[in-house]
N, C-alpha and C. Protein backbone atom coordinates (compact mmCIF):
# COMPACT_ATOMS: atom_id res chain seq x y z
N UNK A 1 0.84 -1.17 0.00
CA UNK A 1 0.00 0.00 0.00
C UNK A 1 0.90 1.25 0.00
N UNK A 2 0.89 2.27 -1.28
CA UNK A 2 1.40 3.24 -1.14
C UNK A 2 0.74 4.21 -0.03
N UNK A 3 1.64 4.58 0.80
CA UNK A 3 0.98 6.02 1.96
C UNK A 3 1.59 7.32 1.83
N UNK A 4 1.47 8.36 2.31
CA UNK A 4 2.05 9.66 1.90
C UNK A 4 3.28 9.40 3.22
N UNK A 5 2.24 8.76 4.52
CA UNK A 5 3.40 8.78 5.76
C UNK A 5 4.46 7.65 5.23
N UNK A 6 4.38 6.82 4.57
CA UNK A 6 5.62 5.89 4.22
C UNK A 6 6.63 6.90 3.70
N UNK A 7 6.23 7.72 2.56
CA UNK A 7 6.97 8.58 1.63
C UNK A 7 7.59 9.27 2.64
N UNK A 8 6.87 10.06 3.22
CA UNK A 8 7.34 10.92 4.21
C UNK A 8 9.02 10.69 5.06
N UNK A 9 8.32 9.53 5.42
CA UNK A 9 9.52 8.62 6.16
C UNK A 9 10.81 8.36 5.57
N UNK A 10 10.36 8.14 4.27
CA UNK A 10 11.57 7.88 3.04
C UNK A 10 12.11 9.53 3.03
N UNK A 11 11.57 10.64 3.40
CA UNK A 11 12.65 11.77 3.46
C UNK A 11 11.77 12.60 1.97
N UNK A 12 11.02 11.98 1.36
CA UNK A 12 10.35 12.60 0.30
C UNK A 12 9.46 14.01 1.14
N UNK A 13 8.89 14.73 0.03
CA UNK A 13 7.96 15.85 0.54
C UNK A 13 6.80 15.93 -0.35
N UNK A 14 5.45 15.82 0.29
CA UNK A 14 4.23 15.31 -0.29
C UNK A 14 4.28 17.04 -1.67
N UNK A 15 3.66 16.61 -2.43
CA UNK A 15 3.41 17.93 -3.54
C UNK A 15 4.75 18.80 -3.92
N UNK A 16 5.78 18.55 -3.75
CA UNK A 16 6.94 19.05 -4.38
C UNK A 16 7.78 17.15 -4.70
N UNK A 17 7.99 16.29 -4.15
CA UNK A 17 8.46 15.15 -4.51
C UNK A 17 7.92 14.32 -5.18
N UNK A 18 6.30 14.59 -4.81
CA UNK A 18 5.47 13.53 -5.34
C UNK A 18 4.21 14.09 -5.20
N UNK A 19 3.14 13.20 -5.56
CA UNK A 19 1.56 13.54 -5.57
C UNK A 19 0.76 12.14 -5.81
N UNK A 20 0.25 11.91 -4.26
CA UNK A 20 -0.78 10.22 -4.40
C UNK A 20 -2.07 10.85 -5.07
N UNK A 21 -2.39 9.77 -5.57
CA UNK A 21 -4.28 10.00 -5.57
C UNK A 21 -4.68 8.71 -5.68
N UNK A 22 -6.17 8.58 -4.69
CA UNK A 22 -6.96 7.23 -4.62
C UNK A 22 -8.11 7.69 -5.44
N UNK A 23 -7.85 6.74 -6.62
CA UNK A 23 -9.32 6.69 -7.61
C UNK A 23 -10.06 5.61 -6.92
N UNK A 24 -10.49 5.09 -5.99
CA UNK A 24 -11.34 4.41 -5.90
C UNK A 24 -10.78 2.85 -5.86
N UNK A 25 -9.75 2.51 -6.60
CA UNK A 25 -9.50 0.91 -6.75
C UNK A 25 -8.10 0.93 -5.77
N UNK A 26 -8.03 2.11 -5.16
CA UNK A 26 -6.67 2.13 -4.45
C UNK A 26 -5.59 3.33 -4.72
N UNK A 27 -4.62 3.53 -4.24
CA UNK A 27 -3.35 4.39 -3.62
C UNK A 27 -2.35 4.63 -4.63
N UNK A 28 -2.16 5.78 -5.84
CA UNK A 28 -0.89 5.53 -6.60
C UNK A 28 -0.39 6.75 -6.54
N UNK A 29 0.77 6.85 -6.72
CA UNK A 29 2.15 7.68 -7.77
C UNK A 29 1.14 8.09 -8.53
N UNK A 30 0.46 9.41 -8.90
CA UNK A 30 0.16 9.96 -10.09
C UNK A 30 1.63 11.04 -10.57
N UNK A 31 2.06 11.74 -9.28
CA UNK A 31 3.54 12.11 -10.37
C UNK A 31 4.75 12.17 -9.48
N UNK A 32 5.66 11.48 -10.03
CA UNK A 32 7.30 11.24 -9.07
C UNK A 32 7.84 12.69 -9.48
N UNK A 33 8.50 13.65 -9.08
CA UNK A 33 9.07 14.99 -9.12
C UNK A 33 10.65 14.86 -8.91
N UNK A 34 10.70 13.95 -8.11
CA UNK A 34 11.63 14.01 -6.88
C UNK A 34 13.47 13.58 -8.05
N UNK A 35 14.68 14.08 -7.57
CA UNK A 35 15.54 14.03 -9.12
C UNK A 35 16.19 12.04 -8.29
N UNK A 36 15.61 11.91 -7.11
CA UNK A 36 15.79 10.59 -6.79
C UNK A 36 14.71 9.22 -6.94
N UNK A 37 15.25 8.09 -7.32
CA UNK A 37 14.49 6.97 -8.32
C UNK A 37 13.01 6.45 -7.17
N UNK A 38 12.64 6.58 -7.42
CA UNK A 38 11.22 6.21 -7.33
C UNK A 38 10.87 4.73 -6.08
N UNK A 39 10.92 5.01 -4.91
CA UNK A 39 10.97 3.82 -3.95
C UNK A 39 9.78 2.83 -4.88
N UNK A 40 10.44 1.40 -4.90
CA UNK A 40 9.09 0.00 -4.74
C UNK A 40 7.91 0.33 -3.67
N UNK A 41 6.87 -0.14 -4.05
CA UNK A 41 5.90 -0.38 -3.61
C UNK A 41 6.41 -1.15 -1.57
N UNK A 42 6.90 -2.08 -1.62
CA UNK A 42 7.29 -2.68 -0.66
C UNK A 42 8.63 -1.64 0.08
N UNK A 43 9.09 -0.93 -0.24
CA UNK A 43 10.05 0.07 0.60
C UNK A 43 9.08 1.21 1.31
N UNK A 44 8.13 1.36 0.70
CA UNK A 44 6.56 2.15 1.13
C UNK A 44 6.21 1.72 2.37
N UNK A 45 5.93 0.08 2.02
CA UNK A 45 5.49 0.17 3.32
C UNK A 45 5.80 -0.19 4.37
N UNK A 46 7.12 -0.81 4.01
CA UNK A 46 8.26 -1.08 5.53
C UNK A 46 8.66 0.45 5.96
N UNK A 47 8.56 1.26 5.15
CA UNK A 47 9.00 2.48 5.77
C UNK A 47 7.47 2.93 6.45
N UNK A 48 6.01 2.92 6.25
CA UNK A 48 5.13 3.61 6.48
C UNK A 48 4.83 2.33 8.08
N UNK A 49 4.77 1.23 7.73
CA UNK A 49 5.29 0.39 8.78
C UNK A 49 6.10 0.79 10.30
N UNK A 50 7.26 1.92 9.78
CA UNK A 50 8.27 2.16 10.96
C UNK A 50 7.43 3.12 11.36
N UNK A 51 6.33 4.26 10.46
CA UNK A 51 6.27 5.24 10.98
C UNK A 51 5.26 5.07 12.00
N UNK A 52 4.34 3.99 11.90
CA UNK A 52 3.57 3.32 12.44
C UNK A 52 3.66 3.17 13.48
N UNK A 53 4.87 2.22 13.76
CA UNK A 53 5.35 1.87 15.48
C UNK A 53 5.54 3.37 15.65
N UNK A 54 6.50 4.16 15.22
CA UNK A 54 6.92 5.71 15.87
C UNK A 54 5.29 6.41 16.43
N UNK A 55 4.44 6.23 15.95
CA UNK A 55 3.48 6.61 16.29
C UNK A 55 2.72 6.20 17.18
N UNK A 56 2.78 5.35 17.10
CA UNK A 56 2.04 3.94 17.67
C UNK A 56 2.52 4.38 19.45
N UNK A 57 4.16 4.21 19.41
CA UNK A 57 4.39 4.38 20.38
C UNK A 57 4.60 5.78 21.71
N UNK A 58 3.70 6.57 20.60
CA UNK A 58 3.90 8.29 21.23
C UNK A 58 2.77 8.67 21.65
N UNK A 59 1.93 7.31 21.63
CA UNK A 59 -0.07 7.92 21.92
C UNK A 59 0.16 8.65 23.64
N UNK A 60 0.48 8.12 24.28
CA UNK A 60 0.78 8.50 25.97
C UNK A 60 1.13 10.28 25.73
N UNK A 61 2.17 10.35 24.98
CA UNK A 61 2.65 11.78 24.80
C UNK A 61 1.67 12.31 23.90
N UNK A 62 1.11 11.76 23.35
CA UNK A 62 -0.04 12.84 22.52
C UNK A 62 -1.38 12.64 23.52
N UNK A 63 -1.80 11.86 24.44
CA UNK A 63 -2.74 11.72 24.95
C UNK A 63 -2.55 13.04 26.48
N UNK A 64 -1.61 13.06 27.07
CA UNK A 64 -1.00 13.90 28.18
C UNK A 64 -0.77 15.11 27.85
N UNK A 65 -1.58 15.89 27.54
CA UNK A 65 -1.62 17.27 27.12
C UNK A 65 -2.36 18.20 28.03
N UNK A 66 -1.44 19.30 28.46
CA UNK A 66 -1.99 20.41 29.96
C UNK A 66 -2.84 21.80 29.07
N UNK A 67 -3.47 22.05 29.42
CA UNK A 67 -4.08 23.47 28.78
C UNK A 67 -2.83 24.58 28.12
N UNK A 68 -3.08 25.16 26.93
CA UNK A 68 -2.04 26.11 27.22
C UNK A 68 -1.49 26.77 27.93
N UNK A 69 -0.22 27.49 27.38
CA UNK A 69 0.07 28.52 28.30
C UNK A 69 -0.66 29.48 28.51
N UNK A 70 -1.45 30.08 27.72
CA UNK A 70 -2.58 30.97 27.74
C UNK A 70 -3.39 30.68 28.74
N UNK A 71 -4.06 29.64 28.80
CA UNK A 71 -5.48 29.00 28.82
C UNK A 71 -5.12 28.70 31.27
N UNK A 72 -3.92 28.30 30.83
CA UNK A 72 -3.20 28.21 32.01
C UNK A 72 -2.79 29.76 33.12
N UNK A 73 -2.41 30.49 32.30
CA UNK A 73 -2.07 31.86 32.69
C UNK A 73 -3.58 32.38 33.41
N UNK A 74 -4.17 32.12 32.17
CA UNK A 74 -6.13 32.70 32.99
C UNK A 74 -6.26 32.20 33.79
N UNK A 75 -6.21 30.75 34.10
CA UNK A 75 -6.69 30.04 35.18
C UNK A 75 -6.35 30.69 36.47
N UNK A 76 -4.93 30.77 36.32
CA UNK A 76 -3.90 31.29 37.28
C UNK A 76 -4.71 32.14 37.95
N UNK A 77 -4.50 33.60 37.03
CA UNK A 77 -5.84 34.81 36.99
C UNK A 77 -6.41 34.56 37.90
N UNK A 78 -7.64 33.90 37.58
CA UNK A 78 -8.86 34.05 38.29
C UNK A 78 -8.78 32.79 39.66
N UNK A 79 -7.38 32.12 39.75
CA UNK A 79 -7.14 31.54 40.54
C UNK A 79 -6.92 32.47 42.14
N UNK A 80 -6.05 33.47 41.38
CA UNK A 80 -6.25 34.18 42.44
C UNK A 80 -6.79 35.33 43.00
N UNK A 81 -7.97 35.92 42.24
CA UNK A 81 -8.79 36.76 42.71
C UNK A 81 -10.19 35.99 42.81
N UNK A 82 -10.38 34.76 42.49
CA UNK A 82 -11.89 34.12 43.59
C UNK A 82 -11.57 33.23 44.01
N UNK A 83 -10.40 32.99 44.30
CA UNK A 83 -9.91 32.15 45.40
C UNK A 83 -10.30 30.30 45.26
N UNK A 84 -10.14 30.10 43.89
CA UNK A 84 -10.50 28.82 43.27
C UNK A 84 -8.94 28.14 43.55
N UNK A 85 -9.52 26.71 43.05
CA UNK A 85 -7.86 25.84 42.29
C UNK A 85 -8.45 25.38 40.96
N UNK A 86 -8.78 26.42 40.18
CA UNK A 86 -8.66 25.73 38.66
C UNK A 86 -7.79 25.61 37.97
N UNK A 87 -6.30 26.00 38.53
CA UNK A 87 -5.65 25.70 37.48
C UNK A 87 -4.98 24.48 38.36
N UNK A 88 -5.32 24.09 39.56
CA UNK A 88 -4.68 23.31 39.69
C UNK A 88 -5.57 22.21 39.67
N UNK A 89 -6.45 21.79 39.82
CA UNK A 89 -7.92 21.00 39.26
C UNK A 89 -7.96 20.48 37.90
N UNK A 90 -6.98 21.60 36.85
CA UNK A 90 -6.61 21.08 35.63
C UNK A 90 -5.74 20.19 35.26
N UNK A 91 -4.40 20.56 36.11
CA UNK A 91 -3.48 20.03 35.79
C UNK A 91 -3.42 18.26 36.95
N UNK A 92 -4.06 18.32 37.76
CA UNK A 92 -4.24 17.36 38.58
C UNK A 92 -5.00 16.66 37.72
N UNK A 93 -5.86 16.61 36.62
CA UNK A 93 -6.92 15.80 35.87
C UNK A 93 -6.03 15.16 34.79
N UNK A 94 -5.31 15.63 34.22
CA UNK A 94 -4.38 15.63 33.28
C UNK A 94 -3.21 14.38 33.93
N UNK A 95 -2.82 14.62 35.05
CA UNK A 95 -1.99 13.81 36.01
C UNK A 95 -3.21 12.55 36.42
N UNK A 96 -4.08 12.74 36.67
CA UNK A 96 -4.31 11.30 36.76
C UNK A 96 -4.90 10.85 35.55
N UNK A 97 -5.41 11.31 34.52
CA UNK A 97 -5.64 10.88 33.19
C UNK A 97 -4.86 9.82 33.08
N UNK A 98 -3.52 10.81 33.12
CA UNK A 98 -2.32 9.83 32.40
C UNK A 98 -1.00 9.94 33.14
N UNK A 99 -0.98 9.24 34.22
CA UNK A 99 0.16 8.72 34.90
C UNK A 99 1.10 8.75 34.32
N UNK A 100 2.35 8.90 35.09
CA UNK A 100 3.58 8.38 34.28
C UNK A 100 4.06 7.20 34.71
């Protein structure tokens, strides 16, 4: 299966190296750009494969996300003129969400 993230992986750059399109029967090369030879089908997807695990294995770090700095700064704010803990109510939710 050609993927754009396989390409990617291969160091290519989507719309200046190359350009996929799915007509319907599946995933192709409509145009190679790139002045380097054209990866196999199977280098696609051992490479879109690696990017896979790389991903695969970063869900925790994409799942563990604190409010902005912005969003955090306000909290702060109004943390301390009505005498709340929202910003710390936030970041405590976030901590037990997702443990380390």
């Amino acid at each position: 299966m050609i993927t754009s993230n396989g390409l990617e992986k291969l160091g290519f750059t989507p719309n200046v190296d190359f350009v996929i399109q799915d007509d319907g029967d599946g995933v192709f090369i409509k145009e190679w750009n790139s002045a380097s030879p054209q990866p196999s089908e199977s280098e696609i997807e051992t490479a879109h494969a690696e990017w896979q695990a790389e991903y695969d294995s970063q869900a925790y770090t994409r799942a563990r996300k604190y409010p902005s700095w912005q969003e955090q700064m306000d909290m702060m704010f109004h943390d301390q003129t009505e005498g709340s803990r929202t910003w710390l109510n936030a970041i405590e939710a976030v901590k037990e969400a997702y443990p380390k």
